[in-house]
Protein backbone atom coordinates (compact mmCIF):
# COMPACT_ATOMS: atom_id res chain seq x y z
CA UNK A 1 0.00 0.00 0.00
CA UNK A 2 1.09 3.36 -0.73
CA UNK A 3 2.55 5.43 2.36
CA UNK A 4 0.87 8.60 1.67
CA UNK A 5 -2.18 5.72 2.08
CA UNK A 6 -1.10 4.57 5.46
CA UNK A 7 0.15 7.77 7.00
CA UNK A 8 -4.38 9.28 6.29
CA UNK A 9 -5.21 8.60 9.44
CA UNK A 10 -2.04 10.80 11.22
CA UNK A 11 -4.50 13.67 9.94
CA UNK A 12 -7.56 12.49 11.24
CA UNK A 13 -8.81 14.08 14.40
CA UNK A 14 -8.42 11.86 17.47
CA UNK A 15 -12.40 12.74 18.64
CA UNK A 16 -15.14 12.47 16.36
CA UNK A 17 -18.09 14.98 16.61
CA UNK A 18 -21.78 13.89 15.56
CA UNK A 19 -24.80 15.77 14.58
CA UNK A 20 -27.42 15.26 17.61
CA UNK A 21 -30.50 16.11 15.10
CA UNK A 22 -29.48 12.87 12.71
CA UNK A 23 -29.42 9.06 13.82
CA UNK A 24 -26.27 8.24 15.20
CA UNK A 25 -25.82 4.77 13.86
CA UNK A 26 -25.85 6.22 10.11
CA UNK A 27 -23.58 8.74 10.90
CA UNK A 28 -21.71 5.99 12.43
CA UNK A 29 -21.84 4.13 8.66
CA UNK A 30 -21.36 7.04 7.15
CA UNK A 31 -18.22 8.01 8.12
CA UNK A 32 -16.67 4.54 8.89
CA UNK A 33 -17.77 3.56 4.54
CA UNK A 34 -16.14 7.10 3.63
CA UNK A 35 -12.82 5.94 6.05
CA UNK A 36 -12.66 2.34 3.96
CA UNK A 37 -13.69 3.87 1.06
CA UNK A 38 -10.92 6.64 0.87
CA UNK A 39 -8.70 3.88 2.09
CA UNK A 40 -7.68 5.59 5.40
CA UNK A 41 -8.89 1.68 6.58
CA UNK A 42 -7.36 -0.11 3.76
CA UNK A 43 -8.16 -3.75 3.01
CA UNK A 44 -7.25 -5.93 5.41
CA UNK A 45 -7.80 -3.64 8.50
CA UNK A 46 -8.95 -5.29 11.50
CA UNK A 47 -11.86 -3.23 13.33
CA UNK A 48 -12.15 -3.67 17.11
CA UNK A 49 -15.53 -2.23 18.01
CA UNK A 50 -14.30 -1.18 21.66
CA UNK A 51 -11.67 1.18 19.91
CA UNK A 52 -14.25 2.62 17.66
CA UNK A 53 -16.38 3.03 20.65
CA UNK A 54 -14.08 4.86 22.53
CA UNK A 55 -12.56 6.70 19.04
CA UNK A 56 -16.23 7.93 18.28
CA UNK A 57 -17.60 7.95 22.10
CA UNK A 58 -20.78 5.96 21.19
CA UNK A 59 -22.42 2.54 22.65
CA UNK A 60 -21.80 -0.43 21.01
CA UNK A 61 -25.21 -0.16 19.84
CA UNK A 62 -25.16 1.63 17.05
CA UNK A 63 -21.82 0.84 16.13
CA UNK A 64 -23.08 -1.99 15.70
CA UNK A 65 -25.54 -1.25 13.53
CA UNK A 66 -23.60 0.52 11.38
CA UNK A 67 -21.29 -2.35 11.19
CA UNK A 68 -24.00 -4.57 9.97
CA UNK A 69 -24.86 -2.58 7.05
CA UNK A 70 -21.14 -2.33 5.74
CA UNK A 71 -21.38 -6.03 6.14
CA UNK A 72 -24.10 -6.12 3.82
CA UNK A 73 -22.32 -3.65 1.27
CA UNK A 74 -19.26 -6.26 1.38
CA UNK A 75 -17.45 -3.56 2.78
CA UNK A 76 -16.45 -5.62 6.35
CA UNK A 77 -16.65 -9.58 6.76
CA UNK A 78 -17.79 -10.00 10.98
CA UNK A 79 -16.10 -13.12 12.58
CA UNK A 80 -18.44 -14.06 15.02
CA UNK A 81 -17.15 -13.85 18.53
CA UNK A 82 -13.88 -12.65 17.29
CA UNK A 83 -13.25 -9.74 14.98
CA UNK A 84 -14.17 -7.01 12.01
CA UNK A 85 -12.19 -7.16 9.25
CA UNK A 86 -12.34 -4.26 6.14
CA UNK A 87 -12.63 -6.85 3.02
CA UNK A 88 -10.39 -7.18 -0.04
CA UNK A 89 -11.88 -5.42 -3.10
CA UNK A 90 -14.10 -7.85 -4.65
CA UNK A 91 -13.11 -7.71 -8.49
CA UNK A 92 -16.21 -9.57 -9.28
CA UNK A 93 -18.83 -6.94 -7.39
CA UNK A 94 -16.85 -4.37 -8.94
CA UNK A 95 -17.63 -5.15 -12.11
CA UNK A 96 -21.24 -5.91 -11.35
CA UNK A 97 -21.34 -2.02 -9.80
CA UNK A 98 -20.17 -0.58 -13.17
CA UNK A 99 -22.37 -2.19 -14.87
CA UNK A 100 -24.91 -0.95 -12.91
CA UNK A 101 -24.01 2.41 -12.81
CA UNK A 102 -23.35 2.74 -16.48
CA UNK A 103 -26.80 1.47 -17.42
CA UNK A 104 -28.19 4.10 -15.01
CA UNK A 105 -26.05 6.88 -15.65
CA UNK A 106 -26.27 6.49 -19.24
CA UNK A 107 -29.61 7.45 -19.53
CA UNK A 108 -29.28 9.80 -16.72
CA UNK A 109 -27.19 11.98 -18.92
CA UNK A 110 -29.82 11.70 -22.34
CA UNK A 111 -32.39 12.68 -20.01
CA UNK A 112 -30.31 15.84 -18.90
CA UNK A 113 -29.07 16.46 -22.24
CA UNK A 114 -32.96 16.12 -23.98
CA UNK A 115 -33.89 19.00 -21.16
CA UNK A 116 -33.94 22.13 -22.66
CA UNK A 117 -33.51 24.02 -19.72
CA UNK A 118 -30.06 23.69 -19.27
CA UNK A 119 -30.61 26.00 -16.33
CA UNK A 120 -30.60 23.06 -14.05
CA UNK A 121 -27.33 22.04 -14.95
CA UNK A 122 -25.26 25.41 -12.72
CA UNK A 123 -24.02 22.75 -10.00
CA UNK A 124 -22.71 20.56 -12.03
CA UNK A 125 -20.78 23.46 -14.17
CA UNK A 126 -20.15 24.87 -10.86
CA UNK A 127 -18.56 21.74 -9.82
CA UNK A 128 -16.48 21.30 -12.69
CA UNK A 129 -15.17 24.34 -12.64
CA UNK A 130 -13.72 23.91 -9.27
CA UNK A 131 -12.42 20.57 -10.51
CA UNK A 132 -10.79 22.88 -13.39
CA UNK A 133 -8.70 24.88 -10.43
CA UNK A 134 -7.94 22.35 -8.70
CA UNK A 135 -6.34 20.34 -11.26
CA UNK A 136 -4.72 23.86 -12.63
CA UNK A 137 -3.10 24.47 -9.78
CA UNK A 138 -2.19 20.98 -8.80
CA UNK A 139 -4.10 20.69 -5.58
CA UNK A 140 -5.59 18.15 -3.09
CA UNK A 141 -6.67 14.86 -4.98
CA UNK A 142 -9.47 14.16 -1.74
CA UNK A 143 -11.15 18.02 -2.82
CA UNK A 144 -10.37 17.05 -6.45
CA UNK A 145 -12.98 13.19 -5.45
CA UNK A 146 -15.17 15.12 -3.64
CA UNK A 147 -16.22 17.40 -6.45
CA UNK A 148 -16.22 14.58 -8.81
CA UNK A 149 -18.97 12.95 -6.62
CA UNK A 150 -20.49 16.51 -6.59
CA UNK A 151 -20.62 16.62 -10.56
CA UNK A 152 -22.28 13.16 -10.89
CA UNK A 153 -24.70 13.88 -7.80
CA UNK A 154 -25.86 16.99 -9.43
CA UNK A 155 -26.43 15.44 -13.28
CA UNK A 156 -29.01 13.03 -11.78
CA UNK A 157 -30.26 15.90 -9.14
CA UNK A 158 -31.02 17.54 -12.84
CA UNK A 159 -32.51 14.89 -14.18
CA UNK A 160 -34.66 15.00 -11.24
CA UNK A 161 -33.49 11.40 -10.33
CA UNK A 162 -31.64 12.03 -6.42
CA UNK A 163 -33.22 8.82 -5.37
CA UNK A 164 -31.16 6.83 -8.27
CA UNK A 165 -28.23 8.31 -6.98
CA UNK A 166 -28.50 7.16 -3.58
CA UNK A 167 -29.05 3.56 -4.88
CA UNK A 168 -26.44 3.40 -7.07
CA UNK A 169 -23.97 5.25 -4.70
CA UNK A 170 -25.36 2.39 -1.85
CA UNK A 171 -24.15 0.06 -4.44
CA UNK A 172 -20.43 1.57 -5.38
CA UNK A 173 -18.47 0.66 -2.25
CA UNK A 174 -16.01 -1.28 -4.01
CA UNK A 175 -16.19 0.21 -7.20
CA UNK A 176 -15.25 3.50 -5.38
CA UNK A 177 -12.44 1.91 -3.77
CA UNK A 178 -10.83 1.00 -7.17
CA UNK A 179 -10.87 4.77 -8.07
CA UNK A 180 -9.54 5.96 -4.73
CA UNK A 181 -6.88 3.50 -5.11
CA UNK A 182 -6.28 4.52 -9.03
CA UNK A 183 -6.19 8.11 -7.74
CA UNK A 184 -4.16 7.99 -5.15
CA UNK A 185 -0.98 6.20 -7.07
CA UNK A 186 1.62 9.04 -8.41
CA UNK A 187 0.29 8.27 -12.48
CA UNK A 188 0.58 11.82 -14.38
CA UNK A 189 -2.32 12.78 -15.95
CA UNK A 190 -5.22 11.45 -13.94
CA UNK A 191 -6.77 14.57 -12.86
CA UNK A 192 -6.68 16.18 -16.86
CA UNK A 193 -7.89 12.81 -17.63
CA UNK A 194 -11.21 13.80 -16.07
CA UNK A 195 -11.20 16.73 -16.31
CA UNK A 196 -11.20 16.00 -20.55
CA UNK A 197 -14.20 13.25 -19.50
CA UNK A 198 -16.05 15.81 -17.76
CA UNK A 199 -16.00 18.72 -20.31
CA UNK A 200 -16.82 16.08 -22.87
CA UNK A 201 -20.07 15.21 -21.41
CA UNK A 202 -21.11 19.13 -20.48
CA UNK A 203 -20.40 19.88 -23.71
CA UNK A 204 -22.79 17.23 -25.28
CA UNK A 205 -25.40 18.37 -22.45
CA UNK A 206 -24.81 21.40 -23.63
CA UNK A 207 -25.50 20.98 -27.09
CA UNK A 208 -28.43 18.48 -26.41
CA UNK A 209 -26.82 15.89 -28.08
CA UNK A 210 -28.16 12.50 -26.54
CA UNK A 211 -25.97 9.96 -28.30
CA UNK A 212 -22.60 12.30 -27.30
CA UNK A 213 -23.83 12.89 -23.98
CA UNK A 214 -24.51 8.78 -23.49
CA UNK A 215 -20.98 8.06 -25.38
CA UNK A 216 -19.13 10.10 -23.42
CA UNK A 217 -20.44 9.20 -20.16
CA UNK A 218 -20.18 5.26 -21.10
CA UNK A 219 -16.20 6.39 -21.95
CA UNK A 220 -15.85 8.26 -18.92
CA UNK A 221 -17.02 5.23 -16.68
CA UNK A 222 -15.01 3.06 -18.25
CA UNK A 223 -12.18 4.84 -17.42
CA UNK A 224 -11.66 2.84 -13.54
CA UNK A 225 -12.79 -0.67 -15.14
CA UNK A 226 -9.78 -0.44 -17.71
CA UNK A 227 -7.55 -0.14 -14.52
CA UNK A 228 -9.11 -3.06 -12.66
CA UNK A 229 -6.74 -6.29 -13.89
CA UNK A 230 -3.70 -4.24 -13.96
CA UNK A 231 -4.10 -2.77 -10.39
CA UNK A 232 -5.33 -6.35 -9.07
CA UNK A 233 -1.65 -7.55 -10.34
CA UNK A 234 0.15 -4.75 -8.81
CA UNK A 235 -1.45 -5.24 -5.17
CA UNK A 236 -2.53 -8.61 -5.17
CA UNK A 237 -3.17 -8.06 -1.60
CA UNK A 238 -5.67 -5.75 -1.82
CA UNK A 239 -8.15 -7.72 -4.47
CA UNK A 240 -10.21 -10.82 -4.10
């Protein structure tokens, strides 16, 4: 695993604060899925549920809870009576998630692109051009992720379709792990590299061009599938 990888969770604070008005135990998920995902728990992590207790000063009730659900995402496998462990990524549910999510997203993107009130569509340019600063001025690959899950989020917010979002972003634990993983090696040219993607498919939006928006949305999801088999060989120990 990559150092810069390991040495995350230096920078993470030692208490964790939670919103009072929102259930604990999926704040509790929440944040433990964005922790795997982003790798700060990388694949093989074991999980002791009286440290997270104490790290996030919460019962084991909850914790529980949210434990449970990454379970069912494949995210943790729970030894019974002995330990949590964060799972290898699961090439096989990978590709099942892209598949999903290109089908879905696909359309997502004609439907935006057929709207002719592109109005809709100033978070997502809004997004991308942060993405565009970022990448200008070389900055923080984790801001530079975030606003790419911004830009998707708000093409299916314009589509009016949040609720597909939610189920395909329930679905793209692992898949999201392969990107975070692509993104964090030291490759040249990943950030222009979606950067390109992204101005390709506002600019078919743009021009409400259905077939371009679709092809270059089916390119630009490609992009982390291409990856899979090569990164699999580099860090065997990270894939299943």
């Amino acid at each position: 695993m990559d150092t810069a990888i390991e040495n995350r969770a230096e920078s993470m604070p030692k208490h964790w604060a939670f919103d009072r008005r929102l259930p604990l135990a999926d704040q509790l998920y929440g944040h433990l899925r964005e922790r795997i995902i982003s790798l700060e728990l990388p694949p093989g992590t074991s999980l002791s549920r009286s440290e997270l207790s104490d790290f996030y000063r919460v019962s084991q009730t909850p914790l529980r809870d949210a434990i449970l659900r990454l379970e069912k995402e494949g995210l943790v496998e729970i030894f019974p009576q002995s330990r949590t462990v964060v799972t290898r990524i699961d090439t096989r549910r990978v590709r099942e998630d892209q598949f999903l999510r290109s089908a879905v997203e696909t359309e997502i993107i004609a439907l935006v692109a057929a709207d002719p009130d592109k109005s809709r569509l100033a978070p997502t340019r809004d997004a991308f051009a942060r993405q565009v600063a970022i990448s200008e001025r070389n900055g923080d690959f984790q801001d530079f992720i975030v606003l790419d899950k911004v830009f998707h989020r708000q093409l299916f917010a314009a589509a009016d379709k949040l609720g597909l979002y939610a189920l395909i972003d329930e679905r793209s634990g692992q898949l999201d792990r392969v990107r975070r993983f692509h993104l964090h090696l030291p490759d040249e040219g990943k950030m222009q590299q979606v950067i390109a993607d992204h101005r390709a498919i506002l600019a078919a939006v743009e021009e409400s061009d259905m077939e371009g928006a679709r092809a270059a949305m089916r390119s630009h999801l490609s992009g982390t599938l291409s990856k899979l088999d090569e990164l699999a060989e580099r860090f065997p120990d990270n894939f299943s």
